[in-house]
N, C-alpha and C. Protein backbone atom coordinates (compact mmCIF):
# COMPACT_ATOMS: atom_id res chain seq x y z
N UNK A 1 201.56 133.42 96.12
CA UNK A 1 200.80 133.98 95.02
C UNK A 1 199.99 135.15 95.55
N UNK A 2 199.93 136.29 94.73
CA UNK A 2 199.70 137.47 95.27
C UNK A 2 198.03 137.66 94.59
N UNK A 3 197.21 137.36 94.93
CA UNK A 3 196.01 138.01 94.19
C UNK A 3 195.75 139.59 94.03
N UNK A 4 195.98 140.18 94.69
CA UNK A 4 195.95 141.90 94.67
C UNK A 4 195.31 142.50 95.80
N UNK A 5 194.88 143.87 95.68
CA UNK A 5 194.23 144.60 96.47
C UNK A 5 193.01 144.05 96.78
N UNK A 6 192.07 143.69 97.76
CA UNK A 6 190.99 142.87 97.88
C UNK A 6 190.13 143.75 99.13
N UNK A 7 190.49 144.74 99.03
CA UNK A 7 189.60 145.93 99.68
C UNK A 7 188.32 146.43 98.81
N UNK A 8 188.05 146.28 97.48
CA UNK A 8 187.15 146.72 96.93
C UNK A 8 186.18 145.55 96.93
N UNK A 9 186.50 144.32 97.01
CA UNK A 9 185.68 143.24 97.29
C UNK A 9 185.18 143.27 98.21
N UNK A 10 185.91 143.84 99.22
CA UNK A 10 185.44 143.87 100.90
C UNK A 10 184.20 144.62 100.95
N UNK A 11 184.70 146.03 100.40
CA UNK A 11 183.68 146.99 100.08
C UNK A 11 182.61 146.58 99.84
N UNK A 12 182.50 145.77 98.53
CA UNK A 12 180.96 145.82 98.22
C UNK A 12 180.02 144.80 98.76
N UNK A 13 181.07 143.47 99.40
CA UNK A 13 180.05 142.38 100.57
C UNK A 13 180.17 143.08 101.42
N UNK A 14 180.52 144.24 102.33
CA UNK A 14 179.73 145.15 103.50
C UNK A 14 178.53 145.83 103.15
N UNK A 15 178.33 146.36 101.89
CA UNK A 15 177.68 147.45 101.64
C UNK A 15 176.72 146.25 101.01
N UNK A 16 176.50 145.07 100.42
CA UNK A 16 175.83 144.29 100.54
C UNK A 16 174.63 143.87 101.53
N UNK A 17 175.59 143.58 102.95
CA UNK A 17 175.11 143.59 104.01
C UNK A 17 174.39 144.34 104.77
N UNK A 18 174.88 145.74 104.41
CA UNK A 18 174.03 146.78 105.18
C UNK A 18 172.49 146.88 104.17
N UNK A 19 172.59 146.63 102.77
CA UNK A 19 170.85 146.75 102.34
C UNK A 19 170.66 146.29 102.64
N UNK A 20 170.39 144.90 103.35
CA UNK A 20 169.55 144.10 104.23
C UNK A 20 168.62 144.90 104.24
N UNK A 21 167.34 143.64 103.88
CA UNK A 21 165.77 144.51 103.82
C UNK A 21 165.17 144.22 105.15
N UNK A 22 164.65 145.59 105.82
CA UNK A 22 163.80 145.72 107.13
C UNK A 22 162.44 145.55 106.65
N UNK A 23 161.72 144.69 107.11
CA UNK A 23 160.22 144.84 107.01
C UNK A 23 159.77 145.29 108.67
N UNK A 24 158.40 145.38 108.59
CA UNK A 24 157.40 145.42 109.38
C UNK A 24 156.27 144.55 109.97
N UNK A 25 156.68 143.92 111.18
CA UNK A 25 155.57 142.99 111.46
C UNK A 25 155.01 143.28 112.48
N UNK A 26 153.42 143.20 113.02
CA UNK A 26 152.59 142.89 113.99
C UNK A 26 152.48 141.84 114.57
N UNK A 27 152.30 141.91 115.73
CA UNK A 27 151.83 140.68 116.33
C UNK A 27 150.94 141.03 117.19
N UNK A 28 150.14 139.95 117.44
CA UNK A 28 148.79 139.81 118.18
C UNK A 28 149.06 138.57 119.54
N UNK A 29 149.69 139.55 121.31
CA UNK A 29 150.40 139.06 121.69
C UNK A 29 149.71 138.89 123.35
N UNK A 30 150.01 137.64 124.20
CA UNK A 30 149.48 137.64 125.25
C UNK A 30 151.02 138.36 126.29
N UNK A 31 150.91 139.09 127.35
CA UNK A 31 152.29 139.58 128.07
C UNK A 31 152.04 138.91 129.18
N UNK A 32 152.06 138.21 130.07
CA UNK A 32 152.75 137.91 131.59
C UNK A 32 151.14 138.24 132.23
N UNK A 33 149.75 138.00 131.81
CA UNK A 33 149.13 138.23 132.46
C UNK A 33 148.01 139.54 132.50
N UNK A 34 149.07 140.60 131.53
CA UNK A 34 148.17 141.97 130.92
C UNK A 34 147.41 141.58 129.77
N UNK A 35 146.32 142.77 129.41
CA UNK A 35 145.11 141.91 128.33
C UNK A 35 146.24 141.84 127.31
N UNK A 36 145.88 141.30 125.91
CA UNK A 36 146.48 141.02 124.89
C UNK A 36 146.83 142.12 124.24
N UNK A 37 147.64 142.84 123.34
CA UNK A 37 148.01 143.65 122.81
C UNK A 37 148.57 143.34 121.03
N UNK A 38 148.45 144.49 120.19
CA UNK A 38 149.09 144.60 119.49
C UNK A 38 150.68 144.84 119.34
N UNK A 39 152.00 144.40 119.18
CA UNK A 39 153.11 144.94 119.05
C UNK A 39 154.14 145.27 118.31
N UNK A 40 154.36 146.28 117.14
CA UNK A 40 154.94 146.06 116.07
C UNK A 40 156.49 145.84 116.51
N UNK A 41 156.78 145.17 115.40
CA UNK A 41 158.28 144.98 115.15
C UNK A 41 158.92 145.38 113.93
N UNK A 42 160.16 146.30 113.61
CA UNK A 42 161.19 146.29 112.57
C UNK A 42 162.05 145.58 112.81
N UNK A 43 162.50 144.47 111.43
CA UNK A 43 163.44 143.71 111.57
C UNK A 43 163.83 143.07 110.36
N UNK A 44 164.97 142.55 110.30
CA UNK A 44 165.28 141.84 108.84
C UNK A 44 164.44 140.96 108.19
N UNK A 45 164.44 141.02 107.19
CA UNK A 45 162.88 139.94 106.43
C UNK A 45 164.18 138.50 106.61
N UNK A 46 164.92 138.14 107.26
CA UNK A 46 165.20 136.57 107.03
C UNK A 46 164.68 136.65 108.42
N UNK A 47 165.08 137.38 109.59
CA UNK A 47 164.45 137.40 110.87
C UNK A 47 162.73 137.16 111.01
N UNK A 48 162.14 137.58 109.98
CA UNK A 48 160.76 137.67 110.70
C UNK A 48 160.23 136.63 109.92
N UNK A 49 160.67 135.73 109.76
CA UNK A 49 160.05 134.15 109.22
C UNK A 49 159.89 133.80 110.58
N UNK A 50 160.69 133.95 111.05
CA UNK A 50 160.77 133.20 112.98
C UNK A 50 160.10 133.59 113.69
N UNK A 51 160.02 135.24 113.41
CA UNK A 51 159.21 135.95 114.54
C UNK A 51 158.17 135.00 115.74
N UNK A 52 157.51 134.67 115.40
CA UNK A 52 156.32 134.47 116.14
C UNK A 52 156.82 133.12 117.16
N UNK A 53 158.19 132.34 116.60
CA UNK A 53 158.99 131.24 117.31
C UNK A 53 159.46 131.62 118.01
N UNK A 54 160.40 132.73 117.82
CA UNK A 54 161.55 133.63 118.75
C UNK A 54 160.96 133.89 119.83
N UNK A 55 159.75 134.79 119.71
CA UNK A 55 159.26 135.58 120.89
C UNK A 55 158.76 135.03 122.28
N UNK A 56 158.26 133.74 122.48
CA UNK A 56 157.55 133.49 123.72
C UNK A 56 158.99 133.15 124.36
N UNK A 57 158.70 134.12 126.07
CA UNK A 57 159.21 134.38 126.90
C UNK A 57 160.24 134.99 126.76
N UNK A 58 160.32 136.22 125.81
CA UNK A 58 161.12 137.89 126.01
C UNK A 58 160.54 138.58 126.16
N UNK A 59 161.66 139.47 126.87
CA UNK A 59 160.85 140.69 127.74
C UNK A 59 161.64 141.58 126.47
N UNK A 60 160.16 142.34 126.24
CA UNK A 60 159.81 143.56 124.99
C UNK A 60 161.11 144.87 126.34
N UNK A 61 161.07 145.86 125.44
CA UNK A 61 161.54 147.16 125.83
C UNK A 61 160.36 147.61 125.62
N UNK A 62 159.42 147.49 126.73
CA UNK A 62 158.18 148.37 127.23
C UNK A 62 158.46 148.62 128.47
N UNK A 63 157.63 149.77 129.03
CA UNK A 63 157.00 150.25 130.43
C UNK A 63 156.91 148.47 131.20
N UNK A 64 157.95 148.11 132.39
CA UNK A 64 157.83 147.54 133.20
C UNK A 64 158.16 146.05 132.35
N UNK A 65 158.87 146.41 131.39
CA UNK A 65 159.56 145.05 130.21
C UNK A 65 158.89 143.53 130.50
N UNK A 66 157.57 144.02 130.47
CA UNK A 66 156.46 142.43 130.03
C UNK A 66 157.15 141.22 129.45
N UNK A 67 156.86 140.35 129.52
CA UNK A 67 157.44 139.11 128.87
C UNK A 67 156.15 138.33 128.15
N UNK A 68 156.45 138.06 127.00
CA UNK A 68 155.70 137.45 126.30
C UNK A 68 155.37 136.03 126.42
N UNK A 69 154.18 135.71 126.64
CA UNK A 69 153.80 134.53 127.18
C UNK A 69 152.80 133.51 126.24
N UNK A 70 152.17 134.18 125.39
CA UNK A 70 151.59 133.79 124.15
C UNK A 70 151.42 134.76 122.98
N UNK A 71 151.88 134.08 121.86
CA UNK A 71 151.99 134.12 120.42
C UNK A 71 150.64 134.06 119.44
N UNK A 72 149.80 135.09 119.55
CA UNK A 72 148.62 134.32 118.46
C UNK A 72 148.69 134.73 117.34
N UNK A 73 149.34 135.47 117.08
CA UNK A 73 149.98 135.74 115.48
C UNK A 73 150.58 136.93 115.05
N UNK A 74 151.64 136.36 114.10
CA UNK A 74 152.08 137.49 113.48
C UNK A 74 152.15 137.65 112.30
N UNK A 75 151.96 139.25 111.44
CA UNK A 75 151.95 139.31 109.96
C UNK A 75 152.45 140.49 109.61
N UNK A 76 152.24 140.41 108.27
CA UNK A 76 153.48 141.72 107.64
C UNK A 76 152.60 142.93 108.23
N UNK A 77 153.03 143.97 108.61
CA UNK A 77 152.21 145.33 109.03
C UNK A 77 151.48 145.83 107.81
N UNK A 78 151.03 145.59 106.76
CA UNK A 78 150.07 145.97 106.13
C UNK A 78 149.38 144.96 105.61
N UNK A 79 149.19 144.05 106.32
CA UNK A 79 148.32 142.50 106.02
C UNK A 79 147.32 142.67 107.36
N UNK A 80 146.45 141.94 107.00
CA UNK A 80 145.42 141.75 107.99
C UNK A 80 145.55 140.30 108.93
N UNK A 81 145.06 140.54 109.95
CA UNK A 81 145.04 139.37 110.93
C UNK A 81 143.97 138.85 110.12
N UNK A 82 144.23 137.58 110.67
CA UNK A 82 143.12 136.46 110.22
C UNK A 82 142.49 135.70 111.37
N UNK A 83 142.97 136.45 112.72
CA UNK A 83 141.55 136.44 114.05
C UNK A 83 140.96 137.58 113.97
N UNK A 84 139.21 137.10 114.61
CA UNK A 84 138.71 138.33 114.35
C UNK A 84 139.19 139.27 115.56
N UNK A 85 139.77 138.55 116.90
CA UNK A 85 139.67 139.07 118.00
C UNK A 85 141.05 140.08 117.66
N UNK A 86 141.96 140.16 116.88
CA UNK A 86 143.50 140.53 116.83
C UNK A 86 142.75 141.44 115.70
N UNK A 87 142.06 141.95 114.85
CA UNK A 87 141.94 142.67 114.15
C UNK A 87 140.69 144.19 114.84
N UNK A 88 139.66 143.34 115.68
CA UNK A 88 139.34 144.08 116.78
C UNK A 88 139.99 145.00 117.87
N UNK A 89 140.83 144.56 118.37
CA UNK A 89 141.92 144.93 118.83
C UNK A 89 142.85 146.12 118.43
N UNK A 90 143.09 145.82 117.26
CA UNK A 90 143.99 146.41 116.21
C UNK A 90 143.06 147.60 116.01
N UNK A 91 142.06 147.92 115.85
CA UNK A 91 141.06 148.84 115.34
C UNK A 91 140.44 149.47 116.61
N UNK A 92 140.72 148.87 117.75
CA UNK A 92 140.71 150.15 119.33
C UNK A 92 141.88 150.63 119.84
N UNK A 93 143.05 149.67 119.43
CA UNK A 93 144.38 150.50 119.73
C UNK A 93 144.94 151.41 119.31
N UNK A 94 145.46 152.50 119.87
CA UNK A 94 145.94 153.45 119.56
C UNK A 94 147.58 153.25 118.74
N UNK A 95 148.07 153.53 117.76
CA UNK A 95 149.01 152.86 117.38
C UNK A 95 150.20 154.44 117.09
């Protein structure tokens, strides 16, 4: 049984796939021993439910690729931390 041409179906679950929505998240992060830092991330909004699970013990693509050693939070990049010390922070770093 022949269903037909099934390239236009293909088409539109790829092109599906590629809108995949990127958000923006911060995190408020301890590295291997350096003071704590701010570090943004772009990434798929099903990805950044996890974020803050994923991350302890990867090494970021920074200067001398730090490894993340504590997690004190992460949120959408135009939300506010809800430590005062990660919003302090946030407001001396240069971004």
């Amino acid at each position: 049984m022949r269903v037909g041409n099934s390239w236009p179906i293909l088409a539109l679950f790829l092109a599906a796939g590629a809108l995949a929505k990127n958000v923006e998240y911060k995190c408020f992060l301890e590295m291997g021993g350096a003071k704590p830092a701010i570090v943004h991330f772009v990434l798929d909004q099903e990805k950044a439910k996890n974020l803050a699970y994923s991350l302890p013990y990867t090494r970021l693509h920074l200067k001398g690729e730090p490894m993340v050693t504590k997690v004190h939070e992460c949120v959408a990049a135009d939300s506010a931390f809800s430590s005062a010390a990660a919003r302090k922070l946030e407001q001396q770093q240069p971004r």
